[in-house]
Protein backbone atom coordinates (compact mmCIF):
# COMPACT_ATOMS: atom_id res chain seq x y z
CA UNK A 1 105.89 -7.20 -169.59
CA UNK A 2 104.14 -4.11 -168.19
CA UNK A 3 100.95 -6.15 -167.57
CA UNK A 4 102.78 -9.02 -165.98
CA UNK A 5 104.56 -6.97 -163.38
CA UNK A 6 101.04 -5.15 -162.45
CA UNK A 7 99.62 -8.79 -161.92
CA UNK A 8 102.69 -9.97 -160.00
CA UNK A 9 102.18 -7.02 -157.83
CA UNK A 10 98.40 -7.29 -157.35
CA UNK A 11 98.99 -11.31 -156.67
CA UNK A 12 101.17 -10.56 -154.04
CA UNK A 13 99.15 -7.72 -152.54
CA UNK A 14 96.43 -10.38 -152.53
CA UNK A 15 98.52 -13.15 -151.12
CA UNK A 16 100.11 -10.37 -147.71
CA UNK A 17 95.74 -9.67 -147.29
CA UNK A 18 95.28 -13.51 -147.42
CA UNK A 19 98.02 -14.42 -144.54
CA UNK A 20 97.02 -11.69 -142.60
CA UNK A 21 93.33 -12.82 -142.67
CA UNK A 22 94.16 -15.99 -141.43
CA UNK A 23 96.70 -14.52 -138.46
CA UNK A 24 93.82 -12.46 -137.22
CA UNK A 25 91.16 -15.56 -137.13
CA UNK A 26 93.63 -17.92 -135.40
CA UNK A 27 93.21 -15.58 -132.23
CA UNK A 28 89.92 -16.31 -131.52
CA UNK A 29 88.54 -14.27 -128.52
CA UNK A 30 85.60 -14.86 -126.24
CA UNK A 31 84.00 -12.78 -124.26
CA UNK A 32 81.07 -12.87 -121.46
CA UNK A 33 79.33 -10.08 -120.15
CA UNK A 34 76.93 -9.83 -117.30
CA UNK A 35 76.17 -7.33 -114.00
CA UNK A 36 75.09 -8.23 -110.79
CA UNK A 37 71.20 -7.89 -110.37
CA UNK A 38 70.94 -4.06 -108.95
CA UNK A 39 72.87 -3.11 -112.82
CA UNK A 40 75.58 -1.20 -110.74
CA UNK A 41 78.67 -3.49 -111.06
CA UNK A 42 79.26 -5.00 -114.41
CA UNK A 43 81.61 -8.07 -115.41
CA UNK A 44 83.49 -9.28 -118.12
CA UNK A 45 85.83 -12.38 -119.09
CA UNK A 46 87.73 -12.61 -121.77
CA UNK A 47 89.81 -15.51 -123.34
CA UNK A 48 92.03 -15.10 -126.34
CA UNK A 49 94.53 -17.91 -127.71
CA UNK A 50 97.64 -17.04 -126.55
CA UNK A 51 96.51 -14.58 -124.06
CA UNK A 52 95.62 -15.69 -120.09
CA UNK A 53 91.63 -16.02 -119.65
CA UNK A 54 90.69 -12.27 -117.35
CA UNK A 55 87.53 -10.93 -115.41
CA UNK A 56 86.95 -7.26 -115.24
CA UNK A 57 84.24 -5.99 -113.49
CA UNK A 58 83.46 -2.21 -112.49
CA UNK A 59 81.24 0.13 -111.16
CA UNK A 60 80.74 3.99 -111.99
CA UNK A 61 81.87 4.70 -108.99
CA UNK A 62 85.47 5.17 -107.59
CA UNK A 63 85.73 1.75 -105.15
CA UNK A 64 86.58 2.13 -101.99
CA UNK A 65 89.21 0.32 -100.71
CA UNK A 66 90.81 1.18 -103.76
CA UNK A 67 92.37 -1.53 -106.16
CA UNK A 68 96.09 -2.38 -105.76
CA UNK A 69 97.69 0.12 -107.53
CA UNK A 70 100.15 -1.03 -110.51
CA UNK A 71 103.44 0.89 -110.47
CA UNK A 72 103.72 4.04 -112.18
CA UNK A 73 106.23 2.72 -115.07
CA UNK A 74 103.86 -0.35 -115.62
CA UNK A 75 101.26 2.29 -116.32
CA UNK A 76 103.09 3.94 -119.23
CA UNK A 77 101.13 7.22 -119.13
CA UNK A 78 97.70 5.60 -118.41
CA UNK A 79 95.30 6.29 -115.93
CA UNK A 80 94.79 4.01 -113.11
CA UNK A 81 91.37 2.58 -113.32
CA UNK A 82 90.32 3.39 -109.80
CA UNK A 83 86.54 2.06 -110.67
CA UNK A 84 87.64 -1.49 -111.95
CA UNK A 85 89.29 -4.69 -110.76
CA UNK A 86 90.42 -7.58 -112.46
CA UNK A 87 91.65 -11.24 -111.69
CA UNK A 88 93.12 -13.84 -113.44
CA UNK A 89 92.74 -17.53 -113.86
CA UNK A 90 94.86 -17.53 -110.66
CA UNK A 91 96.25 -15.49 -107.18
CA UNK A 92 94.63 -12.61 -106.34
CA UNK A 93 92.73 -9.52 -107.72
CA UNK A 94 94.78 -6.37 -109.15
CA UNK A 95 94.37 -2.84 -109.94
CA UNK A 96 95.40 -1.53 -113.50
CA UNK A 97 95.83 1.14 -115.70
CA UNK A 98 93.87 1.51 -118.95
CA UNK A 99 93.07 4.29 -121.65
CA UNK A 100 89.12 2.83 -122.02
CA UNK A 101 85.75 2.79 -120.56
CA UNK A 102 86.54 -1.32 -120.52
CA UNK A 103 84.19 -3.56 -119.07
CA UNK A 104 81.93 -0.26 -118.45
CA UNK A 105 80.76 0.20 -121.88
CA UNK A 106 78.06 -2.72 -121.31
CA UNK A 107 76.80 -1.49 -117.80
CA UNK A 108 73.27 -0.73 -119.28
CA UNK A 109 73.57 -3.99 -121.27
CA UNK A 110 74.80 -7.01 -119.74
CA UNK A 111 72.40 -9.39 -118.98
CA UNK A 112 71.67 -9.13 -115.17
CA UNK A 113 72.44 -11.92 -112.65
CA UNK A 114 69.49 -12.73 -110.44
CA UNK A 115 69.84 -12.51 -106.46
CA UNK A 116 71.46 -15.97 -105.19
CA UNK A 117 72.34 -16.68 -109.32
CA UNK A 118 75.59 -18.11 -109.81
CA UNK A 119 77.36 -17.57 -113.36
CA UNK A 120 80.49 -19.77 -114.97
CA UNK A 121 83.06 -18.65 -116.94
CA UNK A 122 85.73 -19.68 -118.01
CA UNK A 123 87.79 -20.58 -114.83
CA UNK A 124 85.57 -17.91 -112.94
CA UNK A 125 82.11 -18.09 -111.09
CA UNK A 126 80.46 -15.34 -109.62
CA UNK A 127 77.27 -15.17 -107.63
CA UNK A 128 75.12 -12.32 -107.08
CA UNK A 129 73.98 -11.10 -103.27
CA UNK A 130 71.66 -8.94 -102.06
CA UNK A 131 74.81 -6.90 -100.99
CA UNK A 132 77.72 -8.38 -103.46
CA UNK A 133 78.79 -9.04 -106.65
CA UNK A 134 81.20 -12.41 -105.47
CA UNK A 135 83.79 -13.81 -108.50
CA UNK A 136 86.55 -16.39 -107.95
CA UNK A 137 88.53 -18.00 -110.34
CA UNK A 138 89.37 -21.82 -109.99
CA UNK A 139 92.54 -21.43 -107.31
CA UNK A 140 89.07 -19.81 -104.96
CA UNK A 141 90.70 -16.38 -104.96
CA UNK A 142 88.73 -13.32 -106.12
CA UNK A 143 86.92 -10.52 -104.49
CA UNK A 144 83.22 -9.40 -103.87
CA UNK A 145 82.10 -6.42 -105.58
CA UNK A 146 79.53 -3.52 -104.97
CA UNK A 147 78.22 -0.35 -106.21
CA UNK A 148 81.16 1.40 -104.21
CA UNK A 149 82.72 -1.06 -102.32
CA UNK A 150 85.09 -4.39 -102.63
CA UNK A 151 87.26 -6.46 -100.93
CA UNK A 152 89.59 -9.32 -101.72
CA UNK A 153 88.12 -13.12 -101.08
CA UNK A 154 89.72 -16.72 -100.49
């Protein structure tokens, strides 16, 4: 009786680990990374089912204009990110509050965009300047990006 309790109790254990497994790999995320061509402003989108498609991109630097800022009970104790700005599949860009180095953990590794290169993804395309880092996402709203610098687009 002993032993069939302990294997009733490991088969279950087993079965929980088994759903769970196949929660987590039915939200599938995808995720592009790339900087504009002088490295300084990086870029992200990310997709995950269930989740609206974003771009992040950032510099090092504190941008000036600074981002919209969230309010401070959306924030929940986080910082604002003053360095980042994001935009979804559609309206305009927005500031945000995070508790991570985000998008800014692959500034030395993101593959560069060359001058005049244009890259798709997702709903977003961004093109790389001499002077800007330009995204948009498919309602042609979005903002162009520099070392220190951005400004909303349309």
């Amino acid at each position: 009786m002993r032993r069939l309790f302990l294997l009733a109790a490991v088969s279950t254990i087993v079965l929980a680990s088994t759903v769970n497994a196949v929660a987590i790999d039915k939200q599938k995320t995808a995720s592009v990374y790339f900087r504009g061509h002088g490295g300084n402003v990086v870029c992200g989108a990310f997709s995950t089912s269930g989740a609206p498609t974003l771009l992040e991109c950032g510099t090092v630097d504190q941008l000036k204009p600074a981002p919209p800022h969230p309010s401070a009970k959306s924030c929940g104790g986080l910082d604002f990110a003053g360095n980042r700005i994001r935009l979804a599949a559609s309206g305009g860009p927005f500031g945000f509050c995070t508790g991570d180095v985000g998008v800014l953990a692959r500034i030395d590794s993101a593959p560069r965009l060359a001058y005049g290169t244009t890259r798709q993804a997702g709903p977003f395309r961004c093109t790389s300047s001499v002077a800007w880092l330009t995204c948009k996402n498919g309602s042609g709203r979005g903002f162009s990006i520099s070392r220190t610098r951005w400004h909303p687009v349309s």
